[in-house]
N, C-alpha and C. Protein backbone atom coordinates (compact mmCIF):
# COMPACT_ATOMS: atom_id res chain seq x y z
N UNK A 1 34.09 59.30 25.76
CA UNK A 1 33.90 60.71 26.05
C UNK A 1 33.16 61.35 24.88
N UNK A 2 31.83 61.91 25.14
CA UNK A 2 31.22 62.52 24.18
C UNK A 2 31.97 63.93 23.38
N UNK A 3 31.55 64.27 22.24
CA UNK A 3 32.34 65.62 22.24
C UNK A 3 31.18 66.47 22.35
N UNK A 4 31.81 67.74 22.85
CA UNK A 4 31.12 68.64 23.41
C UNK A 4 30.04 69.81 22.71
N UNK A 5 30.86 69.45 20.88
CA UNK A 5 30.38 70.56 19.98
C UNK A 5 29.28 69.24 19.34
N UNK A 6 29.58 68.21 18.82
CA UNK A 6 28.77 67.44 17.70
C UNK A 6 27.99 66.50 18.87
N UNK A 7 28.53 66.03 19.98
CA UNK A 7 27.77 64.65 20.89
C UNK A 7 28.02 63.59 20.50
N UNK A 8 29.20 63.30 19.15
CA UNK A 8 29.58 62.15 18.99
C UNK A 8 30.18 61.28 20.20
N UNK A 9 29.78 60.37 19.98
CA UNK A 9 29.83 59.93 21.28
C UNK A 9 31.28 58.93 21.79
N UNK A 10 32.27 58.99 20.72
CA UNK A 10 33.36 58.83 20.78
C UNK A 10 34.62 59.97 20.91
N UNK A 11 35.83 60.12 21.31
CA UNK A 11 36.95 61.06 20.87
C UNK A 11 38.20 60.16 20.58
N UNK A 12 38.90 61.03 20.49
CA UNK A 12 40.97 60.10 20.05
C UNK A 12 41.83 61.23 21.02
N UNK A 13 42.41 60.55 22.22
CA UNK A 13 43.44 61.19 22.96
C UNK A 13 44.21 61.49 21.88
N UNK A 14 44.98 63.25 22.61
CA UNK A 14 45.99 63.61 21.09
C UNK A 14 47.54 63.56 22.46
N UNK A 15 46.80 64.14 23.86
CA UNK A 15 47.89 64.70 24.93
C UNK A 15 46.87 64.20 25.98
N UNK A 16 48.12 63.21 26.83
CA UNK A 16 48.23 63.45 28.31
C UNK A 16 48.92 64.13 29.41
N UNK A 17 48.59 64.54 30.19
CA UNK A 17 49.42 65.09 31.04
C UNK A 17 49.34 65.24 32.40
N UNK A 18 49.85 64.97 33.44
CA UNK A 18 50.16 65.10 34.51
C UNK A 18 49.79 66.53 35.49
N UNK A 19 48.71 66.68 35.87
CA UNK A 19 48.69 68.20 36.89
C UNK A 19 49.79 67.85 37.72
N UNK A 20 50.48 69.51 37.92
CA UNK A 20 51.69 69.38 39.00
C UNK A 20 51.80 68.75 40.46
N UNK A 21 50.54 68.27 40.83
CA UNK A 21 50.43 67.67 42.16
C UNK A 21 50.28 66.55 42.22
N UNK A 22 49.76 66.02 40.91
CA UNK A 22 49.66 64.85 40.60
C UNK A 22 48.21 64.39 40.78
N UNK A 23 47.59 65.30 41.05
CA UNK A 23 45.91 64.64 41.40
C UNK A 23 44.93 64.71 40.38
N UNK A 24 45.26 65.18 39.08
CA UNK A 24 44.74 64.93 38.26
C UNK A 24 45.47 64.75 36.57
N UNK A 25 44.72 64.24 35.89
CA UNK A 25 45.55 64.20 34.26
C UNK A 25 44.85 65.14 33.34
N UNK A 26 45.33 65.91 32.68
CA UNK A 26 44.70 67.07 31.77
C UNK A 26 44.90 66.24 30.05
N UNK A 27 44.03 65.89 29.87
CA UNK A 27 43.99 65.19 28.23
C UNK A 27 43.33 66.45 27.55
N UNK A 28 44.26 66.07 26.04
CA UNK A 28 43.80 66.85 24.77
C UNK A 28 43.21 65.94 24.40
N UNK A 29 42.28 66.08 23.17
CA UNK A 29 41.12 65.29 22.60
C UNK A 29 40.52 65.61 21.46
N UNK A 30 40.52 64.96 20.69
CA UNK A 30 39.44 64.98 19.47
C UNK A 30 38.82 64.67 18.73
N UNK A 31 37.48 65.19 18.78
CA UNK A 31 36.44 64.60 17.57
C UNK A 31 36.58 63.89 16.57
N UNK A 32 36.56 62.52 16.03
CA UNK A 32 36.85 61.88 14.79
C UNK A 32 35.67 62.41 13.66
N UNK A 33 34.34 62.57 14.40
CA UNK A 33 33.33 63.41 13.43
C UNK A 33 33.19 64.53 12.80
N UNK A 34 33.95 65.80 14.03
CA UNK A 34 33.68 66.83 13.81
C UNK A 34 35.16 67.69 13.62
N UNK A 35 36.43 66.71 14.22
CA UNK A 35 37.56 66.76 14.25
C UNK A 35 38.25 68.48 14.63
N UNK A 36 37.04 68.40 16.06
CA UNK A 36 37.21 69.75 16.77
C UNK A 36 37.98 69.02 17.49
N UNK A 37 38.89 70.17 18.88
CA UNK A 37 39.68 69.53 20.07
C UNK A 37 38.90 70.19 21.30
N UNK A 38 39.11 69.42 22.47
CA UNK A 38 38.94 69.67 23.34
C UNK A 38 39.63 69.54 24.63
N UNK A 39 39.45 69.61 25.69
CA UNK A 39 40.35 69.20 26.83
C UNK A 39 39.24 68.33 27.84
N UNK A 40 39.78 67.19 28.37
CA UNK A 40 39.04 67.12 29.57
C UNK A 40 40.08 67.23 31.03
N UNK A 41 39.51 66.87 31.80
CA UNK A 41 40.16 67.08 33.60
C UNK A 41 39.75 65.60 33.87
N UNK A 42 40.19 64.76 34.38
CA UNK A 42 39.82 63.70 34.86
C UNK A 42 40.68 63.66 36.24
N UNK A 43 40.15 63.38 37.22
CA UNK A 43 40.32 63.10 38.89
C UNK A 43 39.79 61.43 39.20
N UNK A 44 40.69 60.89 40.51
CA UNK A 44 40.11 60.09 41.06
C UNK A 44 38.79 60.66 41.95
N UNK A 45 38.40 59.73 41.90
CA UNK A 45 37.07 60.34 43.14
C UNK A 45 37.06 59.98 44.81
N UNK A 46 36.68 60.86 45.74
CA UNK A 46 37.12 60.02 46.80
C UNK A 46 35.86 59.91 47.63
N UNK A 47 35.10 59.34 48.34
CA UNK A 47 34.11 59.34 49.09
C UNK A 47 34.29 59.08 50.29
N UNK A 48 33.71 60.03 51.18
CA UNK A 48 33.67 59.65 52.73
C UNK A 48 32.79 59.56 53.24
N UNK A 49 32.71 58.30 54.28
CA UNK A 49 32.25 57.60 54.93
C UNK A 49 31.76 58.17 56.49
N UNK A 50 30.78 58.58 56.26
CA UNK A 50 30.20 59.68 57.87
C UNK A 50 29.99 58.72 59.05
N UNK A 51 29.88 59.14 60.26
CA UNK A 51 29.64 57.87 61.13
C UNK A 51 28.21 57.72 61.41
N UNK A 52 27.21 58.47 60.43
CA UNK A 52 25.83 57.99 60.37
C UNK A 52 25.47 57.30 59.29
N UNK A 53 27.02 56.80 58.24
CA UNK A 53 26.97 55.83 57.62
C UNK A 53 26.32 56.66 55.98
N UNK A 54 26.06 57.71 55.83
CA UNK A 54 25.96 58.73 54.73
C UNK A 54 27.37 58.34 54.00
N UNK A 55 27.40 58.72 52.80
CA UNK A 55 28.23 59.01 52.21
C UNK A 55 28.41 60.23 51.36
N UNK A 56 29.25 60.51 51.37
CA UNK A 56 29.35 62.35 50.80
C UNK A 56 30.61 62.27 49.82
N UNK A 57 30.66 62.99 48.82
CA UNK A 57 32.10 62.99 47.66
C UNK A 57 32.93 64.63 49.05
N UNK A 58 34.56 63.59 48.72
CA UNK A 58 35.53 63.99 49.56
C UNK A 58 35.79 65.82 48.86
N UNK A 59 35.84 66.49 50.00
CA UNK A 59 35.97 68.30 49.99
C UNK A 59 37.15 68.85 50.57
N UNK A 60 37.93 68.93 49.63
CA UNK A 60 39.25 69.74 50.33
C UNK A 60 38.90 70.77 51.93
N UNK A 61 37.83 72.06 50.74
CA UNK A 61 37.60 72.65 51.79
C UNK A 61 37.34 72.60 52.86
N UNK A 62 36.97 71.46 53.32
CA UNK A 62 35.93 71.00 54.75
C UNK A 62 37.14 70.74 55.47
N UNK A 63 38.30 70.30 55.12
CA UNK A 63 39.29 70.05 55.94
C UNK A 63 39.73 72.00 56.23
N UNK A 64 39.82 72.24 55.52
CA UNK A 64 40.32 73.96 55.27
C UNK A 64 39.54 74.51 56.02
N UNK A 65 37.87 74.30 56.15
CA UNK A 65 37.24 75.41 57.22
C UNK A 65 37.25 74.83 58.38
N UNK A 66 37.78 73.45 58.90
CA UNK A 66 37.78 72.94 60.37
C UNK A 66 39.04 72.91 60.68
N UNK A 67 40.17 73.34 60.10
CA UNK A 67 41.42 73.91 60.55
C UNK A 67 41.34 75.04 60.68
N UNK A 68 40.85 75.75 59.61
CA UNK A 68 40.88 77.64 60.06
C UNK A 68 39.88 77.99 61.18
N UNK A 69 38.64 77.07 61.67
CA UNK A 69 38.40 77.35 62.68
C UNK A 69 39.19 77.27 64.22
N UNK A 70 40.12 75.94 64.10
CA UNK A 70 40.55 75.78 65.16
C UNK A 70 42.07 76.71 65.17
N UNK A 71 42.60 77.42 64.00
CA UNK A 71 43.62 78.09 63.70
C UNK A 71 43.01 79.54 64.28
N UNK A 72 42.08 79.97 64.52
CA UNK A 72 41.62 81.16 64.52
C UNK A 72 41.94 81.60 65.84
N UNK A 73 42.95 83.08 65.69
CA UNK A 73 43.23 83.89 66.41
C UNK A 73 44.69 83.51 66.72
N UNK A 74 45.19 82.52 66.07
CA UNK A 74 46.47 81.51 66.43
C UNK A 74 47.36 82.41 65.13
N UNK A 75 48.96 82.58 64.85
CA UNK A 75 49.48 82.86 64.13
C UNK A 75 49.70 81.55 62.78
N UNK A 76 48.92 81.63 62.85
CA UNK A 76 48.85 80.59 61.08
C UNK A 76 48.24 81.31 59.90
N UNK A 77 49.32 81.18 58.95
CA UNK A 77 48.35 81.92 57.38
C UNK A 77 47.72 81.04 57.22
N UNK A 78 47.27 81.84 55.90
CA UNK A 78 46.24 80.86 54.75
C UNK A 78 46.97 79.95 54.27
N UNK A 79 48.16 80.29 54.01
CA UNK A 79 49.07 79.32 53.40
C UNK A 79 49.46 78.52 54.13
N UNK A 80 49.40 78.59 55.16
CA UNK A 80 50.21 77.38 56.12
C UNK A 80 48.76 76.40 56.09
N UNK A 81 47.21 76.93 56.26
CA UNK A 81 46.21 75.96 55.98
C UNK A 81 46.06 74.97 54.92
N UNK A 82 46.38 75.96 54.07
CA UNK A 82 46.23 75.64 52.71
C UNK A 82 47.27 74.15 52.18
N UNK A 83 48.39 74.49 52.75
CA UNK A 83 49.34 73.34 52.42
C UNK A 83 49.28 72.18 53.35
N UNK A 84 49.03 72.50 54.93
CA UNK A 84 48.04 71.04 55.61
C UNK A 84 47.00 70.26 54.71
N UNK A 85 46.22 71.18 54.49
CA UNK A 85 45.07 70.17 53.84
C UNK A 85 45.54 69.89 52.58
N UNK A 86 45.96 69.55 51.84
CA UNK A 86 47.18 69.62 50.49
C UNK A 86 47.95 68.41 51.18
N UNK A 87 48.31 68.31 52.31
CA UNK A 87 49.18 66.78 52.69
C UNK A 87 48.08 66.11 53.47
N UNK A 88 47.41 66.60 53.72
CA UNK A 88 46.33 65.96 54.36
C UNK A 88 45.36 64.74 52.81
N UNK A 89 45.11 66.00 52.22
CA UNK A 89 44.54 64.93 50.88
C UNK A 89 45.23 63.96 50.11
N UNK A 90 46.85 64.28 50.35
CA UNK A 90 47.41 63.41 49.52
C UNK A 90 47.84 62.10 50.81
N UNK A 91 47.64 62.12 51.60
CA UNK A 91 47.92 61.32 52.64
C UNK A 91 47.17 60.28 52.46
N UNK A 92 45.53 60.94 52.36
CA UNK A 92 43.98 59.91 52.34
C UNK A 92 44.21 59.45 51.32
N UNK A 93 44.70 59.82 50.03
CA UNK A 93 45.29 59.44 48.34
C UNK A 93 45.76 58.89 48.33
N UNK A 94 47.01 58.43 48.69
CA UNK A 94 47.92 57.34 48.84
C UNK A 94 47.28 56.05 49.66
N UNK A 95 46.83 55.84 50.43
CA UNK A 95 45.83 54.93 50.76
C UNK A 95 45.40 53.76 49.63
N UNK A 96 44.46 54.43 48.66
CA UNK A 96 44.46 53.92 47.78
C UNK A 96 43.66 53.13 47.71
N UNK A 97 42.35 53.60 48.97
CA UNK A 97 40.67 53.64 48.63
C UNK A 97 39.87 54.35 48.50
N UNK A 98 38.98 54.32 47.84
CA UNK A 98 37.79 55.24 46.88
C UNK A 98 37.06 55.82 47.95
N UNK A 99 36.32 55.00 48.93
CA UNK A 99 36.08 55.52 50.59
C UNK A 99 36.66 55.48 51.57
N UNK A 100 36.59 56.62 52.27
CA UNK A 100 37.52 57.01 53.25
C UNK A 100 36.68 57.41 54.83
N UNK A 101 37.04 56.78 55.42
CA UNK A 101 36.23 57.10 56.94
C UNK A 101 36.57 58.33 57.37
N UNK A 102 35.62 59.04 57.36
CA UNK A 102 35.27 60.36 58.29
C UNK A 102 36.59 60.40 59.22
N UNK A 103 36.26 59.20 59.80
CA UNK A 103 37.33 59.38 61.28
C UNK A 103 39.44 59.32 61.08
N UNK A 104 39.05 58.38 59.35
CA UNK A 104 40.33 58.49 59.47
C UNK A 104 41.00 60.18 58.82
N UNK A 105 39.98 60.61 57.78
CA UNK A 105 40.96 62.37 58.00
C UNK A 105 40.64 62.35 59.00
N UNK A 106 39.88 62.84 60.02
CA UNK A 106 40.50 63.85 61.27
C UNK A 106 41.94 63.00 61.82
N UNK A 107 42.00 61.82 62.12
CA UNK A 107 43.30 61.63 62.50
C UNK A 107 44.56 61.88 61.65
N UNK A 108 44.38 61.78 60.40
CA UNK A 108 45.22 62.60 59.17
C UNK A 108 45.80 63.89 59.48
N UNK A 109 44.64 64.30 59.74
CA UNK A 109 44.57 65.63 60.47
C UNK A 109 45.46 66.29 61.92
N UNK A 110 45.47 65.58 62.50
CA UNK A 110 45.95 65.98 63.97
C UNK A 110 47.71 65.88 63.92
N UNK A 111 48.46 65.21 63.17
CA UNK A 111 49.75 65.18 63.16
C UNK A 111 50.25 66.39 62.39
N UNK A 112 49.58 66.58 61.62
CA UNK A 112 50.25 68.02 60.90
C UNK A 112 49.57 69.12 61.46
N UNK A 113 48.65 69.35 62.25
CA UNK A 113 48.33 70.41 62.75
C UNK A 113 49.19 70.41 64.09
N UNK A 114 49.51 69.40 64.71
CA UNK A 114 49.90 69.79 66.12
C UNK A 114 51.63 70.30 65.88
N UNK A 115 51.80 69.57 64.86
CA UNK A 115 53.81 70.39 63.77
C UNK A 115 53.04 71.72 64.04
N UNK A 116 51.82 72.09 63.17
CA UNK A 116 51.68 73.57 63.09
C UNK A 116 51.66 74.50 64.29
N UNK A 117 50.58 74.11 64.74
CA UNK A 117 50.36 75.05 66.12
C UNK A 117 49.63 73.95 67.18
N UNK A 118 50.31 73.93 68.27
CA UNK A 118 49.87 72.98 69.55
C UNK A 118 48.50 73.77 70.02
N UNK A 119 48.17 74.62 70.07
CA UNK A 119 46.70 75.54 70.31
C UNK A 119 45.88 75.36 69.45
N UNK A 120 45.96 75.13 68.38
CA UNK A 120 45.10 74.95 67.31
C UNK A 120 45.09 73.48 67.33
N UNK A 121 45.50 72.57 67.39
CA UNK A 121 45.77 71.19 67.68
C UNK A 121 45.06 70.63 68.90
N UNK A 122 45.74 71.46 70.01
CA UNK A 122 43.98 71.22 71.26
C UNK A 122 42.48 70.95 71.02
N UNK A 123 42.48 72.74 70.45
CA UNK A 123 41.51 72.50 69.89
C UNK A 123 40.72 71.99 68.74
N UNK A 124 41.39 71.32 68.12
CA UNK A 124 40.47 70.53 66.62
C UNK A 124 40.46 69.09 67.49
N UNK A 125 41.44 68.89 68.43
CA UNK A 125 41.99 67.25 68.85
C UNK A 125 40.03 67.31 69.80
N UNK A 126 39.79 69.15 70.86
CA UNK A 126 39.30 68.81 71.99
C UNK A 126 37.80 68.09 71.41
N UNK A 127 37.77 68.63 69.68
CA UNK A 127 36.14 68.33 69.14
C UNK A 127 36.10 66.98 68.46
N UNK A 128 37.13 66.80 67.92
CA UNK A 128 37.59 65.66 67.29
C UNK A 128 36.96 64.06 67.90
N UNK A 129 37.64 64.52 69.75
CA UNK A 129 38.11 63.41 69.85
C UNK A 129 37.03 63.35 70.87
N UNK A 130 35.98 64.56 70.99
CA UNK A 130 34.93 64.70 71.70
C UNK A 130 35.44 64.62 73.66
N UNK A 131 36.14 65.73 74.10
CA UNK A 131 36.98 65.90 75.26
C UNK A 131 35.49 66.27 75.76
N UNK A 132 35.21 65.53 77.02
CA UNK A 132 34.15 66.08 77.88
C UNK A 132 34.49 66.09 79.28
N UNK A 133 35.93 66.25 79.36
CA UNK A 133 36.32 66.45 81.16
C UNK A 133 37.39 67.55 80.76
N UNK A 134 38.01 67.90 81.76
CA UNK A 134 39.13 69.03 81.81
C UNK A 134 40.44 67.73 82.14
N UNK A 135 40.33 66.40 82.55
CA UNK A 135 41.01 65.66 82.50
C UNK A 135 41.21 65.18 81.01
N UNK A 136 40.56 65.60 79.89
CA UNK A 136 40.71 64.78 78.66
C UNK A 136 42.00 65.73 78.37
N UNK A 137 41.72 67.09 78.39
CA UNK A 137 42.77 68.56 78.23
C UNK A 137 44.43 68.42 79.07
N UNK A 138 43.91 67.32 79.89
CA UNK A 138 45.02 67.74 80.89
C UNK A 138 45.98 66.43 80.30
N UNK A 139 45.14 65.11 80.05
CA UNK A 139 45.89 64.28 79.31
C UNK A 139 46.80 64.51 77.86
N UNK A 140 45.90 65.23 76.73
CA UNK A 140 46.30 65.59 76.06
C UNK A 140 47.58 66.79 75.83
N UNK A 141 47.31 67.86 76.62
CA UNK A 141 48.37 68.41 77.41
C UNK A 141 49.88 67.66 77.75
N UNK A 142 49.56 66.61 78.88
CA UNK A 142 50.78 65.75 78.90
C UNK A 142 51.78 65.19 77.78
N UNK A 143 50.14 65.08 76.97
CA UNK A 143 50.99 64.15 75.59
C UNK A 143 51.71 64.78 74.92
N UNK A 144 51.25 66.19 74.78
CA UNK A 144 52.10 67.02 73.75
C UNK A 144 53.16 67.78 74.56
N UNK A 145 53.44 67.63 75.95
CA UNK A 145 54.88 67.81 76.67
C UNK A 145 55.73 66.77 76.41
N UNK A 146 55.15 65.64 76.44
CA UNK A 146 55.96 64.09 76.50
C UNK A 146 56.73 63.94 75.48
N UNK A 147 55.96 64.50 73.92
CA UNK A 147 56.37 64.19 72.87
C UNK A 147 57.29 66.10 72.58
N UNK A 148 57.43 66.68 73.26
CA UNK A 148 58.34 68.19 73.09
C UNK A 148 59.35 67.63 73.58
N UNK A 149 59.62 67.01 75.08
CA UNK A 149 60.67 66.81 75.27
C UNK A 149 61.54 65.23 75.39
N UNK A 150 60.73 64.59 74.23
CA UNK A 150 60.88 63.56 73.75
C UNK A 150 62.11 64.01 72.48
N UNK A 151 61.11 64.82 71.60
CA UNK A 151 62.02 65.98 70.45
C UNK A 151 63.53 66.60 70.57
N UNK A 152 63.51 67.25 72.03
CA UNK A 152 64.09 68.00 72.54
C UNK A 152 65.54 66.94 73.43
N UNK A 153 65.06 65.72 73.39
CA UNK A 153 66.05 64.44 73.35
C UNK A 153 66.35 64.35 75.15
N UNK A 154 64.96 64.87 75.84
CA UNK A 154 65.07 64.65 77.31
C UNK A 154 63.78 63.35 77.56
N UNK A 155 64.49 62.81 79.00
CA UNK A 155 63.33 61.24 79.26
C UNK A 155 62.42 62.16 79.90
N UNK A 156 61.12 60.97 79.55
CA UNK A 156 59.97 61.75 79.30
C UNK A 156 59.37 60.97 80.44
């Protein structure tokens, strides 16, 4: 790690530490040249895998604006988004590969949204999963009765 004031191109960890979520380590640091301190942030990195075979570095937000779209007009806060995609990332994290298929968040995706709101869950499932009949709606529909009164401890 270079330092930031001289460019020596070495430092000496002084502190590690743990961010509260666990997704990153916050190190203290310092210059043996200039024997300034500094901090760095260090993260794993995650890359996803598009199905035109692109690769793109992994975006919380992108999960956050394709839930709040399909959340919209539905009774869900920010906070209730906010903490999906928050188990959503640590879900793809635990995995415990560097690339991640496009396809597998959205399915990441669909179990904690349909806990959240079954309307908002339609709809992220109807784009998701690319529904092009009113029979795809009507299946999906079934599924999420099957599995209510599956819950609800009646045969389904």
């Amino acid at each position: 790690m270079h330092c930031p004031f001289c460019r020596h191109p070495d430092s000496r960890v002084i502190d590690s530490r743990t961010l509260d979520d666990g997704s990153a380590i916050r190190r203290r640091r310092e210059c043996p040249n200039c024997h300034r301190r500094f901090t760095t942030l260090e993260t794993a990195a995650l890359t996803v895998m598009k199905r035109s075979g692109v690769t793109e570095p992994f975006q919380r937000e992108k999960i956050v604006a394709g839930v709040r779209k399909a959340c919209q007009g539905r009774p869900v806060t920010e906070d209730d988004i906010a903490l999906l995609a928050q188990g959503v990332e640590e879900a793809i994290r635990s995995v415990g590969s560097s690339i991640i298929d496009a396809n597998d968040i959205g399915r990441a995706i669909l179990v904690p949204l349909r806990e959240l709101d079954q309307v908002a869950y339609l709809r992220f499932a109807s784009v998701y999963s690319s529904f092009t009949t009113l029979d795809d709606f009507e299946d999906a529909i079934a599924d999420l009765r099957a599995l209510e009164d599956q819950a609800k401890g009646q045969p389904g």
